[in-house]
Each structure stands twice: as C-alpha cells, then as structure tokens.
N, C-alpha and C. Protein backbone atom coordinates (compact mmCIF):
# COMPACT_ATOMS: atom_id res chain seq x y z
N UNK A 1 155.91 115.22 72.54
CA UNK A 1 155.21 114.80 73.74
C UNK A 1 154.48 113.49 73.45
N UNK A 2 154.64 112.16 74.24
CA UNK A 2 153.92 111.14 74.31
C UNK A 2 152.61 110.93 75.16
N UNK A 3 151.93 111.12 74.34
CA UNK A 3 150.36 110.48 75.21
C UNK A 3 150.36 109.51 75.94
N UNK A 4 150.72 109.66 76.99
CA UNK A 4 150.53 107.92 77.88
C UNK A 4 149.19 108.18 78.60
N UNK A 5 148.51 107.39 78.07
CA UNK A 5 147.05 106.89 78.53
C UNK A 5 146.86 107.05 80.04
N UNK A 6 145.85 107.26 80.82
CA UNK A 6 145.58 107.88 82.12
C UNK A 6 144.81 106.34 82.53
N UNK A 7 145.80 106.52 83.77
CA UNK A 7 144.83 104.71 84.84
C UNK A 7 143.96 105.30 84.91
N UNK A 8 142.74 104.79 84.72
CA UNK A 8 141.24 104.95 85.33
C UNK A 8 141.32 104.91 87.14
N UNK A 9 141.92 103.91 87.19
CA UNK A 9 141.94 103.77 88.69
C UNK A 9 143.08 103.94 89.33
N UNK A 10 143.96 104.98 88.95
CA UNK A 10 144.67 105.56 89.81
C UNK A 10 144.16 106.34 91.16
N UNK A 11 145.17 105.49 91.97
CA UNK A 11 144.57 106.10 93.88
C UNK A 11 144.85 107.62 93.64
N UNK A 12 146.11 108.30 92.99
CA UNK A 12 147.02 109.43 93.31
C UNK A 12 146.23 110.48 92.13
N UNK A 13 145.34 110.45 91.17
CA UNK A 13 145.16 111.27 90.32
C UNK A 13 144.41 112.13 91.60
N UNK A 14 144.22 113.52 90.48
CA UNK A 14 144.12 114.90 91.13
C UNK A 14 142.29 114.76 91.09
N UNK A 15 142.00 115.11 92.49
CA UNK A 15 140.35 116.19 92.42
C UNK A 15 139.70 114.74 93.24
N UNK A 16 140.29 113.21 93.83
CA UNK A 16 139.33 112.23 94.44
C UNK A 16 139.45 112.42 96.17
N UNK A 17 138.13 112.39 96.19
CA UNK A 17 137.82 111.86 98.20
C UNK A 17 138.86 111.35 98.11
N UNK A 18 139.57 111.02 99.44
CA UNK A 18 139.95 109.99 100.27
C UNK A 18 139.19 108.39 100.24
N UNK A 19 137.47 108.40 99.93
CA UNK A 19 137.32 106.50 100.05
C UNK A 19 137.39 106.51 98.82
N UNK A 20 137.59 107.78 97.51
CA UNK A 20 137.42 106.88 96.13
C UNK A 20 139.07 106.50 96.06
N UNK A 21 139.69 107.32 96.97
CA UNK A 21 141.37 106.52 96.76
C UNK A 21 141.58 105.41 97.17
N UNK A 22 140.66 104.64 98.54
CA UNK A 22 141.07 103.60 98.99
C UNK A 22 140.56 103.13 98.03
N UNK A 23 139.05 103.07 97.58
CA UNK A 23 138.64 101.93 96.90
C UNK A 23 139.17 102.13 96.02
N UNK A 24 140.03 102.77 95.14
CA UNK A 24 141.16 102.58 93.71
C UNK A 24 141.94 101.61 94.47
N UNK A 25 142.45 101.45 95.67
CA UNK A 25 143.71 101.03 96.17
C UNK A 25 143.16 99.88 96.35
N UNK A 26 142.27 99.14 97.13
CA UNK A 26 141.70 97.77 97.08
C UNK A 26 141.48 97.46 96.04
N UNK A 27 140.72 97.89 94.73
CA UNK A 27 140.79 97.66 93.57
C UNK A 27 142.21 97.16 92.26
N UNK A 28 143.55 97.76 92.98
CA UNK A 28 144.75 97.81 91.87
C UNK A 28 145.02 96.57 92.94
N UNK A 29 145.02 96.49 94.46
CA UNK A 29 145.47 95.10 95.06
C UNK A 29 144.61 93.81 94.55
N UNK A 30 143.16 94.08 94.21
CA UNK A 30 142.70 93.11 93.81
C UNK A 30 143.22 92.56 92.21
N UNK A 31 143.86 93.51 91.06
CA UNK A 31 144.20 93.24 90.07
C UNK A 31 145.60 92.45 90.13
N UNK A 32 146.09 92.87 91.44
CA UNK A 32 147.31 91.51 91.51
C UNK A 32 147.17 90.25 91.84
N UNK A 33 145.87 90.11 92.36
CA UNK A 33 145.29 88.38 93.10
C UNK A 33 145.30 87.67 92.03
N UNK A 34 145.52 86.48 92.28
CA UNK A 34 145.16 85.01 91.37
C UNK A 34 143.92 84.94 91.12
N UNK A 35 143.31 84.38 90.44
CA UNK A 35 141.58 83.57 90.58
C UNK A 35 141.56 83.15 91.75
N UNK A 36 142.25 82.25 92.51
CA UNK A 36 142.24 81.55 93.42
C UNK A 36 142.16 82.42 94.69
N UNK A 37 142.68 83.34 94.50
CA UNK A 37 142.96 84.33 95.84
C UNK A 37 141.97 85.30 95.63
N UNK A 38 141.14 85.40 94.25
CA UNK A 38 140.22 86.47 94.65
C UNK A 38 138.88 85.65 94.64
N UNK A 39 139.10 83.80 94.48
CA UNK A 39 137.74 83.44 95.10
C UNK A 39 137.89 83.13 96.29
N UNK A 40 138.65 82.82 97.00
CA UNK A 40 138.94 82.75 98.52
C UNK A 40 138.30 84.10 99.11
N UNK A 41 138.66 85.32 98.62
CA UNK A 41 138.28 86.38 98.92
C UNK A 41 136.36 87.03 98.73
N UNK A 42 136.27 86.23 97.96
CA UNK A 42 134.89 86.37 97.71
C UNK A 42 134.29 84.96 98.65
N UNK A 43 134.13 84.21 98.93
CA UNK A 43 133.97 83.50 99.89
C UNK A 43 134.04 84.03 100.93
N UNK A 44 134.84 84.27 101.24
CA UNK A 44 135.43 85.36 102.81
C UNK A 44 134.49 85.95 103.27
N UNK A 45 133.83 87.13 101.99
CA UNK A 45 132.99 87.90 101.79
C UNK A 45 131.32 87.45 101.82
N UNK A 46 131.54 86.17 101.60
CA UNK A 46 130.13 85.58 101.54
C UNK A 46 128.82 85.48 100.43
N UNK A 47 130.15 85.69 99.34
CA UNK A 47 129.17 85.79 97.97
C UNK A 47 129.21 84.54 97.30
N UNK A 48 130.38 83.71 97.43
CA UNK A 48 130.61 81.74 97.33
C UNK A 48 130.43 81.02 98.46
N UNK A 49 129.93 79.69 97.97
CA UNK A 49 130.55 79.05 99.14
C UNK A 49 131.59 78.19 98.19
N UNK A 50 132.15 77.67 99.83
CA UNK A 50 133.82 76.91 99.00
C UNK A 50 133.70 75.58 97.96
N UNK A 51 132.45 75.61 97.85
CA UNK A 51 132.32 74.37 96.51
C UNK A 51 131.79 75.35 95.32
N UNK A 52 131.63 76.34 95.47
CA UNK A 52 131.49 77.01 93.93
C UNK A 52 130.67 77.80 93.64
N UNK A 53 129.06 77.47 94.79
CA UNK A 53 127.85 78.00 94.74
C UNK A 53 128.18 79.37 95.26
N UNK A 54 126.59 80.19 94.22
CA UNK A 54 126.51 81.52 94.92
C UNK A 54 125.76 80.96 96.26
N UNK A 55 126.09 82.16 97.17
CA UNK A 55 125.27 81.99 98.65
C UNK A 55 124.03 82.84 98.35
N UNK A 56 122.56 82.27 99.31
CA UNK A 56 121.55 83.11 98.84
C UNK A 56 121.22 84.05 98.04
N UNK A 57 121.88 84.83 99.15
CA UNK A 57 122.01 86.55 98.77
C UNK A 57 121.84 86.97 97.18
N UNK A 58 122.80 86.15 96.49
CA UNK A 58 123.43 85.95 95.16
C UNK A 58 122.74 85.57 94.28
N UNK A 59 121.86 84.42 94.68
CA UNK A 59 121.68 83.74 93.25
C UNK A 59 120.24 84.23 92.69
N UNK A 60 120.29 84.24 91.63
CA UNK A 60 119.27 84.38 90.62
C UNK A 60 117.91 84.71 91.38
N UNK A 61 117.32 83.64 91.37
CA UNK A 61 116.26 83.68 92.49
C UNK A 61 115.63 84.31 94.10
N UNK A 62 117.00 84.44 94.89
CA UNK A 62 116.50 85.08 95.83
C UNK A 62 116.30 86.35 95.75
N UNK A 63 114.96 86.32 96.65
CA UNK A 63 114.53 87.18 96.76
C UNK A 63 114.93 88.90 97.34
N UNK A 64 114.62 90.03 96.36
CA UNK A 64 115.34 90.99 96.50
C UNK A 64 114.57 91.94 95.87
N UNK A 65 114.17 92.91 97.01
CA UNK A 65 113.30 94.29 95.77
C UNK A 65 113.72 94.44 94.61
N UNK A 66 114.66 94.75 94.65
CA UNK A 66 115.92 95.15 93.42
C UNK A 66 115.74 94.17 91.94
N UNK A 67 115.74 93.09 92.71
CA UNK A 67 115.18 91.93 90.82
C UNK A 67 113.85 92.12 90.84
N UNK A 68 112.92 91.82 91.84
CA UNK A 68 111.46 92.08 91.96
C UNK A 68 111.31 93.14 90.77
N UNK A 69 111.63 94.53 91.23
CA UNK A 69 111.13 95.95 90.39
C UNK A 69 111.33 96.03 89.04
N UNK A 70 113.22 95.25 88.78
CA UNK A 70 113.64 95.63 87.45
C UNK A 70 113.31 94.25 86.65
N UNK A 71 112.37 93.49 87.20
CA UNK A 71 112.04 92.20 86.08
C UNK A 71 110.39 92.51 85.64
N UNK A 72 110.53 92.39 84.40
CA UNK A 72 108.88 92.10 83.98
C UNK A 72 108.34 93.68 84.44
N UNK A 73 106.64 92.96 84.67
CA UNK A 73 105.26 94.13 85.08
C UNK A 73 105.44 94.75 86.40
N UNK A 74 106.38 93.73 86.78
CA UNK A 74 106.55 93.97 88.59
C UNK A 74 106.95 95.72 88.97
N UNK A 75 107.77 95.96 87.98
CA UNK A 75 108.05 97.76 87.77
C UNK A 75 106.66 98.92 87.83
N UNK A 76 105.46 98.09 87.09
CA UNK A 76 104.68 99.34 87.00
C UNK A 76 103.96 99.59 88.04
N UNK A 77 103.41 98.53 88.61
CA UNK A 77 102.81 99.44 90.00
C UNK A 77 103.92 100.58 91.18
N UNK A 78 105.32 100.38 91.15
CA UNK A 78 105.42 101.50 91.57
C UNK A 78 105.12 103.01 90.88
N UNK A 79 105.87 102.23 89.87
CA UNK A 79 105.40 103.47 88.51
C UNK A 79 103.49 104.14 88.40
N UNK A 80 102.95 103.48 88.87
CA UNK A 80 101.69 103.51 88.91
C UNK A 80 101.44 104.50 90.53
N UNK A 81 102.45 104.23 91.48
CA UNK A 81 101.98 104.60 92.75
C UNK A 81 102.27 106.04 92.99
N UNK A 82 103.41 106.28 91.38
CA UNK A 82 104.40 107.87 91.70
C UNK A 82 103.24 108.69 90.95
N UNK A 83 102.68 107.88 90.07
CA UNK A 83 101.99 108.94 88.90
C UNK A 83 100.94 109.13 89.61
N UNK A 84 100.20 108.28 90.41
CA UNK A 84 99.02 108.21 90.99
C UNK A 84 99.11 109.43 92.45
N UNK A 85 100.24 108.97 92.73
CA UNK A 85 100.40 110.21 93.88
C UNK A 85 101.02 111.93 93.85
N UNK A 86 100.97 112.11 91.93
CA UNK A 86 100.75 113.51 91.61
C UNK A 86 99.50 114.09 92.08
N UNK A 87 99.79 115.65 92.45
CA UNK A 87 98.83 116.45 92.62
C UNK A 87 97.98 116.75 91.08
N UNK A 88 96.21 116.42 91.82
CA UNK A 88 95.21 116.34 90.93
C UNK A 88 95.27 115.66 89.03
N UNK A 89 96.60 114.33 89.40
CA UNK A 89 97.22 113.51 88.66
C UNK A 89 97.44 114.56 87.58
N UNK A 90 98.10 115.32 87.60
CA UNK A 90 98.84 116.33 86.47
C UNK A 90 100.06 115.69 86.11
N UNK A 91 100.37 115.65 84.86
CA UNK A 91 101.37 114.83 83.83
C UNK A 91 102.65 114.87 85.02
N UNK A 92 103.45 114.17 84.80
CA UNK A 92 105.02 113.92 85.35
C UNK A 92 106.03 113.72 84.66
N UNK A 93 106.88 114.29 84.69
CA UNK A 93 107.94 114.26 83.63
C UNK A 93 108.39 113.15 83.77
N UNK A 94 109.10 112.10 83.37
CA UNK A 94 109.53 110.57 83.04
C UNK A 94 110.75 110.61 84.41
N UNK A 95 111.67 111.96 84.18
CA UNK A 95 112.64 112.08 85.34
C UNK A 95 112.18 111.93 86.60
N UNK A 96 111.03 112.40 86.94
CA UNK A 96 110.80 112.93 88.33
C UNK A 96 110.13 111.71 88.61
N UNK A 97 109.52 110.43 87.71
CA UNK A 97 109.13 109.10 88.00
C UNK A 97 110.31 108.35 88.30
N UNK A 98 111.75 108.46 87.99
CA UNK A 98 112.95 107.97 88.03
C UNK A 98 113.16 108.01 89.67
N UNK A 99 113.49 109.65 89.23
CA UNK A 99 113.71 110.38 91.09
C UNK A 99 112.69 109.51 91.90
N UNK A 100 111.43 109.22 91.99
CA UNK A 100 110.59 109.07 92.79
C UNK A 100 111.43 107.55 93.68
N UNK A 101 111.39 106.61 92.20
CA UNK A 101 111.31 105.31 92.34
C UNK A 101 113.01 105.23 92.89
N UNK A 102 113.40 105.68 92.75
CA UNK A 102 115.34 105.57 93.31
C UNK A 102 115.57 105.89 94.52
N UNK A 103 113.81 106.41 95.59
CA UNK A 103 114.35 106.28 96.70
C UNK A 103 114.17 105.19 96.92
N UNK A 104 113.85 104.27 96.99
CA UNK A 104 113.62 102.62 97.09
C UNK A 104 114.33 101.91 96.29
N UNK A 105 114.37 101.93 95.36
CA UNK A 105 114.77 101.05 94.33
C UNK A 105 115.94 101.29 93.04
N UNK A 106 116.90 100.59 93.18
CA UNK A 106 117.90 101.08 91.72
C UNK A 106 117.52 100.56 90.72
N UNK A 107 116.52 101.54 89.85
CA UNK A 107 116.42 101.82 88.54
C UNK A 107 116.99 102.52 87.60
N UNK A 108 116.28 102.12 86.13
CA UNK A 108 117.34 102.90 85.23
C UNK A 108 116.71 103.62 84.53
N UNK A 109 116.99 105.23 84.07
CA UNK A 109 116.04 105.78 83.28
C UNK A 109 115.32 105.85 82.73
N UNK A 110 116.40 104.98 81.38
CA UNK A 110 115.65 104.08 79.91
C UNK A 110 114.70 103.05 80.30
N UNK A 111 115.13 102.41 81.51
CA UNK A 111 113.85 101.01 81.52
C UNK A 111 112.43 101.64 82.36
N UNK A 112 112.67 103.01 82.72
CA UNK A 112 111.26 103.60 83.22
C UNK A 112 110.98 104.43 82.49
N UNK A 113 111.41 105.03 81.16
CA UNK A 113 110.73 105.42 80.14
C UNK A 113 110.40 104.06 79.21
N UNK A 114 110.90 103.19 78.79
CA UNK A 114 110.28 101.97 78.42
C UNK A 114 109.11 101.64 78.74
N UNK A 115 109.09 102.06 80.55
CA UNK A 115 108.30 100.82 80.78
C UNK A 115 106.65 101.76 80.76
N UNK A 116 107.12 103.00 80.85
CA UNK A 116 105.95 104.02 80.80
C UNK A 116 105.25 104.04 79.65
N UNK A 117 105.84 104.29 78.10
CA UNK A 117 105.39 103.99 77.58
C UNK A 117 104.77 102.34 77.04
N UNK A 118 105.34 101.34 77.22
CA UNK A 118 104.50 100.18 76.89
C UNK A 118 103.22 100.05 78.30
N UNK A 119 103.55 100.99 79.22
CA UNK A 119 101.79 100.94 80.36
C UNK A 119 100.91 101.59 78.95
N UNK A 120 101.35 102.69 78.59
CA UNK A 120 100.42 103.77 77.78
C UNK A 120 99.53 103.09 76.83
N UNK A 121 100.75 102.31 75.44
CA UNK A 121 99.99 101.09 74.71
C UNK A 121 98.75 100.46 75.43
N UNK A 122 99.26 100.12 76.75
CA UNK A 122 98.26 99.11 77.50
C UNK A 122 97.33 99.97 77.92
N UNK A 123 96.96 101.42 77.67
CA UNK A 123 96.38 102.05 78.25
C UNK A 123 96.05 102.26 80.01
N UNK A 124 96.99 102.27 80.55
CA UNK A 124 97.75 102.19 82.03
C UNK A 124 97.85 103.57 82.33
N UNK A 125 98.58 104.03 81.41
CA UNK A 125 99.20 105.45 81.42
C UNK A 125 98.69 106.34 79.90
N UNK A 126 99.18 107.50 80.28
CA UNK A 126 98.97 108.49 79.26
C UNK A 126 99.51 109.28 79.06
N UNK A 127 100.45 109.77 78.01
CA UNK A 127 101.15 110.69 77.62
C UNK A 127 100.54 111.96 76.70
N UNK A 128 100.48 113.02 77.43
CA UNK A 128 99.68 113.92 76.92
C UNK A 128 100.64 114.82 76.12
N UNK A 129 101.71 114.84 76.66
CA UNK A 129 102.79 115.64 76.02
C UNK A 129 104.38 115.27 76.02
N UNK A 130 105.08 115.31 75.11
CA UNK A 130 106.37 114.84 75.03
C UNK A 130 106.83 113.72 76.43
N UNK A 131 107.30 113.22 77.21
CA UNK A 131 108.04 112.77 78.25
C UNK A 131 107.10 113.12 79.77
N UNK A 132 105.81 112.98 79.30
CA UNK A 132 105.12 113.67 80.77
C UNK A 132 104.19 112.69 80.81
N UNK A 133 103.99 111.96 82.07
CA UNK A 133 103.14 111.11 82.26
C UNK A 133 102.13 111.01 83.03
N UNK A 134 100.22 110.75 83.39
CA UNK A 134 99.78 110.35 84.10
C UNK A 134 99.22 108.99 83.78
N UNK A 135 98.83 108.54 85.25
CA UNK A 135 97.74 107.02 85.63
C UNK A 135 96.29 107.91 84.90
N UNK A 136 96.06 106.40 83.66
CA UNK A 136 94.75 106.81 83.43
C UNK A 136 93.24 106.01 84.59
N UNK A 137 92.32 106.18 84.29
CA UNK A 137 91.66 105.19 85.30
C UNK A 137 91.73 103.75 85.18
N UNK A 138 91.89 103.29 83.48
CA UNK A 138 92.34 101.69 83.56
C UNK A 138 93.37 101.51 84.65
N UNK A 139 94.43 102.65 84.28
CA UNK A 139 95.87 102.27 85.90
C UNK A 139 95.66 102.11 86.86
N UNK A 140 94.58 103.53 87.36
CA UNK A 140 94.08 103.54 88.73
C UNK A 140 93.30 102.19 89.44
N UNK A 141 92.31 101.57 87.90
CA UNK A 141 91.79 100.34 88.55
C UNK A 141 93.01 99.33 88.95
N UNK A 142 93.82 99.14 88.06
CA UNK A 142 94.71 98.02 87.95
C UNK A 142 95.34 98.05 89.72
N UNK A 143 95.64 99.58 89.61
CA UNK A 143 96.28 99.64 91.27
C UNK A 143 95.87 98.64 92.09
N UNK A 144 94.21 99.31 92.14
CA UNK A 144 93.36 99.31 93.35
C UNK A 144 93.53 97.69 93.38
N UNK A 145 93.28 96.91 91.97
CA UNK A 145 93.12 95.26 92.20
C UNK A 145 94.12 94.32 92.73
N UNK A 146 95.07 95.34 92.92
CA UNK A 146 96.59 94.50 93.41
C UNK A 146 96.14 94.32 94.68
C-alpha cells in the first residue's frame, strides 16, 4: 500500500460543511491564477490599488481595534476592564480573560498570558495562584486615569 499524502484542501474529503467546500474550491481556483491574475483579483477586492499600494483598510497604520489591542500596552486596559469586572475581583483564570476579550477583539492566548503576567511585574495585576488573575489597586488606579 502507498501512502499518498492527503490535500489539505480538498473540496471532496469526508466530514466538511458545504462553505468549507466552496472555500477549498475558491482556494484550489486561486492556486491556478498567475500573480497577475491574483493581483487583479485582489484589487477587485479592494485590498490594492492598481499601482501597487495597500488601500487604507490595509496598511500598517490604519486605524483598526484589532492592531490597536494586539500592539504594545494598548492590550492591558481591556485586560484590566475583564479582571476589574470580576465578582468582588476574585482571581480569573488567564482563559476566561481570553474568552472575555474575543468578544471584541482577535486575540491570542499566549499574548494575554504574556501580557498578564508582565502587568503583574508592573504590579497591575496579581497572580495569587497558578494561571488566575486579579486588578491590583495600582491597576484599578491606572484604569481610572485613562
């Protein structure tokens, strides 16, 4: 018996929705485009313009919760707003700061346990036990001064 390696993005494999088949299927059509035909297509789309540039939306700089949260300090005051809005600020598990912040915002586990512990160093936060976090009152002030 020969092992032949499994497409990742096969439309026809067994157990997918219906849109994860289309989007396999736009995906294997996009692996036949040129450069040329899949920047035409991204243009189309409104992520180039036809001299090369990203459009707003795109570039580096504009503005977007999403870079806002996951750049720099800019992360801890939400992080500050989940711990702060525990009942009678009782520890929080690092997950349930994840959960909190992912209804708003796509974050990543590791960079909100990162970022929990370097608040703590800063005395922001406090870890009383393994992966459980509250706002100490330095945090609480820091909140309030924003």
């Amino acid at each position: 018996m020969t092992d032949v390696p499994l497409d990742p993005l096969d439309p026809e494999a067994p157990g997918l929705d219906e849109d994860t088949r289309r989007r396999r299927r736009v995906l294997a059509d996009m692996k036949k485009k040129s450069s040329q035909e899949l920047f035409d297509l991204a243009v189309q789309a409104g992520i180039f313009t036809r001299e090369g540039e990203l459009t707003s939306p795109y570039k580096e700089n504009s503005p977007s919760p999403y870079r806002d949260v996951l750049n720099g300090p800019a992360l801890d005051f939400p992080i500050l707003d989940v711990l702060r809005a525990s009942a009678r600020q009782e520890a929080v598990h690092y997950e349930n700061v994840v959960e909190a912040l992912r209804k708003r915002w796509v974050v990543s586990e590791n960079e909100v346990l990162v970022r929990l512990r370097r608040m703590a160093q800063a005395g922001l936060t406090a870890e009383p036990e393994r992966l459980h976090f509250h706002v100490t009152d330095q945090g609480l002030q820091a909140e309030r001064a924003r």
